[in-house]
Protein backbone atom coordinates (compact mmCIF):
# COMPACT_ATOMS: atom_id res chain seq x y z
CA UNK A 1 -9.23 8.66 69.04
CA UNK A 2 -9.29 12.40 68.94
CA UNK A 3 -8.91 14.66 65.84
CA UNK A 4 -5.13 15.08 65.97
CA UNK A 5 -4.35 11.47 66.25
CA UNK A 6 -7.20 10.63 63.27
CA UNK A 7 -5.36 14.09 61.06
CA UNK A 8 -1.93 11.76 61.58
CA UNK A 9 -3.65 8.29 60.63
CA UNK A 10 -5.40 9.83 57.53
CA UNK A 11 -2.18 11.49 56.49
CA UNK A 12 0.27 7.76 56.97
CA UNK A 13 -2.47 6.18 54.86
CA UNK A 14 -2.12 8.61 51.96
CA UNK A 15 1.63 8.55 51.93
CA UNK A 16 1.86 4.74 51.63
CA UNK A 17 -0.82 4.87 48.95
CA UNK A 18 0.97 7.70 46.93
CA UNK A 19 4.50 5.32 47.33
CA UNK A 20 2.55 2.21 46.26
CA UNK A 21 1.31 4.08 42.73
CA UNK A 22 4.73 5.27 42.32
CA UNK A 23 6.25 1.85 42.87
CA UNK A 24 4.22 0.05 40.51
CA UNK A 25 4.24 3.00 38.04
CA UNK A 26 7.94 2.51 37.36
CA UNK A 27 7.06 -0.96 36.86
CA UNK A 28 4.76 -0.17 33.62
CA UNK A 29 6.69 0.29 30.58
CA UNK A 30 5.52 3.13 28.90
CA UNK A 31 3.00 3.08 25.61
CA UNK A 32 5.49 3.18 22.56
CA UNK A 33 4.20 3.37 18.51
CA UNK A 34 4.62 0.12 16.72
CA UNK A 35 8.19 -0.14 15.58
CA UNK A 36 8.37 0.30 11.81
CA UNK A 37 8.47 -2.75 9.48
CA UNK A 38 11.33 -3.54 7.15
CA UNK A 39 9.09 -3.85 4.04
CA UNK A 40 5.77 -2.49 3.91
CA UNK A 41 3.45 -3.26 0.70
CA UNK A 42 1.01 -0.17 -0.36
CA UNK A 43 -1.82 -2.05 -2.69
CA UNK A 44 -4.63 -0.79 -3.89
CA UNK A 45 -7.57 -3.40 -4.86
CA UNK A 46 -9.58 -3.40 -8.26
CA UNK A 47 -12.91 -2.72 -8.90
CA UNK A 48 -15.73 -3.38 -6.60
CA UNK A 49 -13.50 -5.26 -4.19
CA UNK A 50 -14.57 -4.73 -0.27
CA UNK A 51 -12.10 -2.21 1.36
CA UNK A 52 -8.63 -4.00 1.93
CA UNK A 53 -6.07 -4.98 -0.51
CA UNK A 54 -8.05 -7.49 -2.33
CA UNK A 55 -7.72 -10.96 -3.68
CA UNK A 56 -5.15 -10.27 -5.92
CA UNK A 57 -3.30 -7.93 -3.26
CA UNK A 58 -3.27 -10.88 -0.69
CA UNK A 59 -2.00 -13.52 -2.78
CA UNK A 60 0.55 -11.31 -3.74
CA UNK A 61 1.58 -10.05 -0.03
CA UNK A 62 1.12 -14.01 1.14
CA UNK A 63 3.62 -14.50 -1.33
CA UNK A 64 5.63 -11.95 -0.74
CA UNK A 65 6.07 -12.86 3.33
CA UNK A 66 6.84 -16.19 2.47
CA UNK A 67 9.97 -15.42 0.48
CA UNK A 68 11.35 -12.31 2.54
CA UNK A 69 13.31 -14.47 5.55
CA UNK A 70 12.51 -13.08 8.79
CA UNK A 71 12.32 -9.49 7.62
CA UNK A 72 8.55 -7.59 9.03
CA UNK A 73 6.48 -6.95 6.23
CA UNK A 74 4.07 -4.22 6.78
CA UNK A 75 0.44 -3.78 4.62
CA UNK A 76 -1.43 -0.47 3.85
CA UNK A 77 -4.61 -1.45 2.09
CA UNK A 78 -5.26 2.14 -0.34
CA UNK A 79 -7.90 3.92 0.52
CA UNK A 80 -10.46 4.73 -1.97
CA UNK A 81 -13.51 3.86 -3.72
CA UNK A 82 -12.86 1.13 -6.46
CA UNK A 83 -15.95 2.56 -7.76
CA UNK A 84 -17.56 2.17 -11.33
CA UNK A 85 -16.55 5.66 -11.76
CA UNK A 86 -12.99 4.88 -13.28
CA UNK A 87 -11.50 8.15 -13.58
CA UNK A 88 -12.37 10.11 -10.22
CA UNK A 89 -11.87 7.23 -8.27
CA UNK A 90 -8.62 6.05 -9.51
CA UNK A 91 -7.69 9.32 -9.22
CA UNK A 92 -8.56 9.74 -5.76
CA UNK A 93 -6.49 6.46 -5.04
CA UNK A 94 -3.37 8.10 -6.44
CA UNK A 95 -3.94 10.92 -3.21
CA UNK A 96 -4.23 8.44 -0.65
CA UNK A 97 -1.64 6.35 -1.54
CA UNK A 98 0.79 9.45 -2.08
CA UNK A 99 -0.14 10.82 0.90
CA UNK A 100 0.50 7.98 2.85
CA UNK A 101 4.05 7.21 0.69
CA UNK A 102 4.82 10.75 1.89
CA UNK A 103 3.80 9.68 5.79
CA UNK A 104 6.57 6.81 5.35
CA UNK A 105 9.28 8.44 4.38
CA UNK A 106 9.20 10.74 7.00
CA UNK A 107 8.73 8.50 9.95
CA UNK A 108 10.12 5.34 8.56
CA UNK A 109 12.43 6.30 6.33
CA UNK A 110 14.42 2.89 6.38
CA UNK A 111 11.25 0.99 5.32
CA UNK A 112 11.47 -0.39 2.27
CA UNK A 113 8.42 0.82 0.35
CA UNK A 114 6.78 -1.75 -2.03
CA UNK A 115 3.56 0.06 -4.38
CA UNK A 116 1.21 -2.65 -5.88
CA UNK A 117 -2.32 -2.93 -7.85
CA UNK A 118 -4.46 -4.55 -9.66
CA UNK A 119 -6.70 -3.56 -12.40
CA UNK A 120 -7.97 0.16 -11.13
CA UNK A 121 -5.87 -0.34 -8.77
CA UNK A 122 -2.89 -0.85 -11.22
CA UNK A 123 -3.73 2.92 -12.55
CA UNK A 124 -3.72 4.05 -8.51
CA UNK A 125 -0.19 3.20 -8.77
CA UNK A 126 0.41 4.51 -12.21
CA UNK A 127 -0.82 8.34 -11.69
CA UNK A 128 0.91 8.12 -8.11
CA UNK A 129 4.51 7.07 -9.70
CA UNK A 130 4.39 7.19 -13.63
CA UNK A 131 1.28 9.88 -15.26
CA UNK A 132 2.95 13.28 -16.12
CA UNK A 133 -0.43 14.86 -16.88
CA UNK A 134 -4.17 14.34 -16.57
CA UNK A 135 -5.69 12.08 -19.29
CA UNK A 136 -9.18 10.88 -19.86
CA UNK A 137 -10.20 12.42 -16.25
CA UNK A 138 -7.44 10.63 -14.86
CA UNK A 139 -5.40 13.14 -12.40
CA UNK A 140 -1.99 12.38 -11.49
CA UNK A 141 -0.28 13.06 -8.00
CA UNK A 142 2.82 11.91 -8.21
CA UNK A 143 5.68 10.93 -5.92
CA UNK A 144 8.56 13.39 -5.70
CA UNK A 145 12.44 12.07 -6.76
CA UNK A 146 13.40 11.66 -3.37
CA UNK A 147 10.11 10.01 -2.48
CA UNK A 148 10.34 7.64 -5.46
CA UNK A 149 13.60 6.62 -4.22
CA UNK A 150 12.60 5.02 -1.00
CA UNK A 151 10.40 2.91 -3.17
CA UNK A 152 12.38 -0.69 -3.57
CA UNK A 153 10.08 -2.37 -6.11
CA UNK A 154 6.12 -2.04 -7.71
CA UNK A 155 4.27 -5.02 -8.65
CA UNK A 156 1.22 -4.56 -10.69
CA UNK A 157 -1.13 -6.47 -12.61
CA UNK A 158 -3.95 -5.70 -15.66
CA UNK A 159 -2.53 -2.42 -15.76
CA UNK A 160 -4.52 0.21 -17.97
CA UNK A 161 -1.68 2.36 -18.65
CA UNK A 162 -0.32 -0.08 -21.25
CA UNK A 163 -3.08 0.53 -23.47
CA UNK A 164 -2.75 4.30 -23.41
CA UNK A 165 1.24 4.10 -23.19
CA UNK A 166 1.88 1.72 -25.34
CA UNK A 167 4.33 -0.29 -22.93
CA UNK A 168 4.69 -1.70 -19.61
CA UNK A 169 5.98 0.72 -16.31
CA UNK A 170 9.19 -1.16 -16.33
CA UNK A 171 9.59 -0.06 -20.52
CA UNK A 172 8.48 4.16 -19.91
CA UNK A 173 9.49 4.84 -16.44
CA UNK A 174 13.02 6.47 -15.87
CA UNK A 175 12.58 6.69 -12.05
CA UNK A 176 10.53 3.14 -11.61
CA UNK A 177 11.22 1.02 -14.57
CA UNK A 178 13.98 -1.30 -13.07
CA UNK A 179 12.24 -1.71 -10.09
CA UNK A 180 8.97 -2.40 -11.80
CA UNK A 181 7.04 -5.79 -12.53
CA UNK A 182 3.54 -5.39 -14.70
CA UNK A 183 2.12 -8.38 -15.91
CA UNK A 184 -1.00 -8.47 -18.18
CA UNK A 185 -2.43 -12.12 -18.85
CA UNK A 186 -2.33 -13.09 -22.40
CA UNK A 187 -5.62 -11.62 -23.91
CA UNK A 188 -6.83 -9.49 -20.96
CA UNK A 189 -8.61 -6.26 -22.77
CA UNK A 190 -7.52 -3.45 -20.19
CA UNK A 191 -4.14 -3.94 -20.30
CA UNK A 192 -3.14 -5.05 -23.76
CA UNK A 193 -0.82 -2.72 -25.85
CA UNK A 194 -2.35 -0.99 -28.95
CA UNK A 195 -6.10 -1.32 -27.24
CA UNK A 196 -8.47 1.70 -27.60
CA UNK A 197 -7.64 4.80 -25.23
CA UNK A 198 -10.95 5.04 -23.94
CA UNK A 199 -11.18 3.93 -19.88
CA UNK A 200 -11.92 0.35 -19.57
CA UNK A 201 -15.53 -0.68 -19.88
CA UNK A 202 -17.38 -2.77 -17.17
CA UNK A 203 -17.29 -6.02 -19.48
CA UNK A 204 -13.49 -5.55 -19.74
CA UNK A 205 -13.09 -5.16 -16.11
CA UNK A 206 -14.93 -8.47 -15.02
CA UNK A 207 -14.22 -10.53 -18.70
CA UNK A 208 -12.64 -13.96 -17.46
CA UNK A 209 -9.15 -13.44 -18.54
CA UNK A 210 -8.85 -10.17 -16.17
CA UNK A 211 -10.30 -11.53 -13.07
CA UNK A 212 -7.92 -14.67 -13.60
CA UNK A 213 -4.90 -13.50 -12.31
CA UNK A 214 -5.63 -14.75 -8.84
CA UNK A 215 -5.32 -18.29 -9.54
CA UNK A 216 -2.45 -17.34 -12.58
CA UNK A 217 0.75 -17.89 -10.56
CA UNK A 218 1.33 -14.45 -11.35
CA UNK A 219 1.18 -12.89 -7.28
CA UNK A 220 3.67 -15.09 -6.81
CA UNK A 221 6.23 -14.30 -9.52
CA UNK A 222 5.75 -10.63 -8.65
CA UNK A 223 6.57 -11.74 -5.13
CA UNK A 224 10.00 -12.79 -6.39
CA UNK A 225 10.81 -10.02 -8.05
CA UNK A 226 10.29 -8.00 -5.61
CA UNK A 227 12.26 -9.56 -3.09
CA UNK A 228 15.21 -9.53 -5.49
CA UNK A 229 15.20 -5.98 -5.22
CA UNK A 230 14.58 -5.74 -1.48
């Protein structure tokens, strides 16, 4: 075989290798982002919980997907430190989860947002939708009017606020108040009305009757009232 007739060879092999890639290239669907869900569920966990949406925040989201039909349900677990440190930590909860409330409106914007928490997770929620000004170290960054109004329904439970408020979200908030479930158990120090306004001590944050509301029934009746208003 001489050089011209190898030159012609070499070439006919690289043309049926280039159509062969371009063949099964049209046969590979291209990557695409995960379509969005019809409901997605922002919790934040309480204290000292591992990263995630905590026990509370799963029994509550279990609950939740069990009741919606065959509508997606989508889960952000908030992203912060649950730390001892009440006030900079819950504060830095309220960032993250208004940052990422912010990310689904703009490229989701027919998800159906759902904000939940429990304990210092509760007060996540509260200084990202209800605080109007810093309090005890506690900074607020809250959601904007036409932010809040992608948000179908909050579910939260041993909420703080009521002891500096007074009331429950669903009583103070203008914006959130219809939409808005917060149950305290019967007794629980850190969310009882009329309670000191200092931040809630360790021994209120892991008495009994506050770390009971995972086996109370209560995830679940938040699930239903949220779906009523999904």
């Amino acid at each position: 075989m001489n050089a011209r007739q190898l030159t012609r060879l070499l070439a006919a092999a690289m043309a049926a290798t280039s159509a062969a890639l371009l063949s099964a290239s049209t046969l590979i669907a291209p990557a695409s982002a995960a379509p969005c869900p019809d409901v997605e569920v922002t919790f934040a966990r309480g204290t000292e919980e591992a990263p995630g949406v905590g026990g509370v925040g799963q029994a509550f989201i279990d609950a939740l997907r069990s009741q919606v039909g065959g509508r997606s349900v989508g889960v952000y677990a908030s992203n912060y430190p649950a730390g001892d440190d009440f006030a900079p930590s819950s504060s830095a909860g309220a960032v993250d989860a208004h940052a990422h409330v912010r990310s689904m409106v703009a490229n989701c914007p027919n998800t159906k947002l759902v904000l939940g928490g429990y304990s210092q997770g509760a007060m996540v929620i509260d200084l990202t939708t209800i605080a109007q000004a810093p309090i005890a170290g506690l900074i607020p960054d809250i959601l904007t009017a036409d932010e809040a109004a992608h948000v179908a329904a909050l579910a939260t439970f041993g909420n703080p606020s009521d002891r500096y408020l007074g009331a429950p979200i669903s009583v103070v908030s203008p914006w959130y108040g219809a939409k808005a479930i917060d149950l305290c158990a019967p007794g629980d120090p850190v969310c009882t009305p009329g309670g000191t306004w200092a931040l809630p001590t360790h021994d209120e944050l892991f008495s009994p009757v506050h770390l009971s509301y995972l086996e109370s029934g209560m995830p679940s009746q938040a699930a239903t009232f949220v779906v009523s208003h999904l």
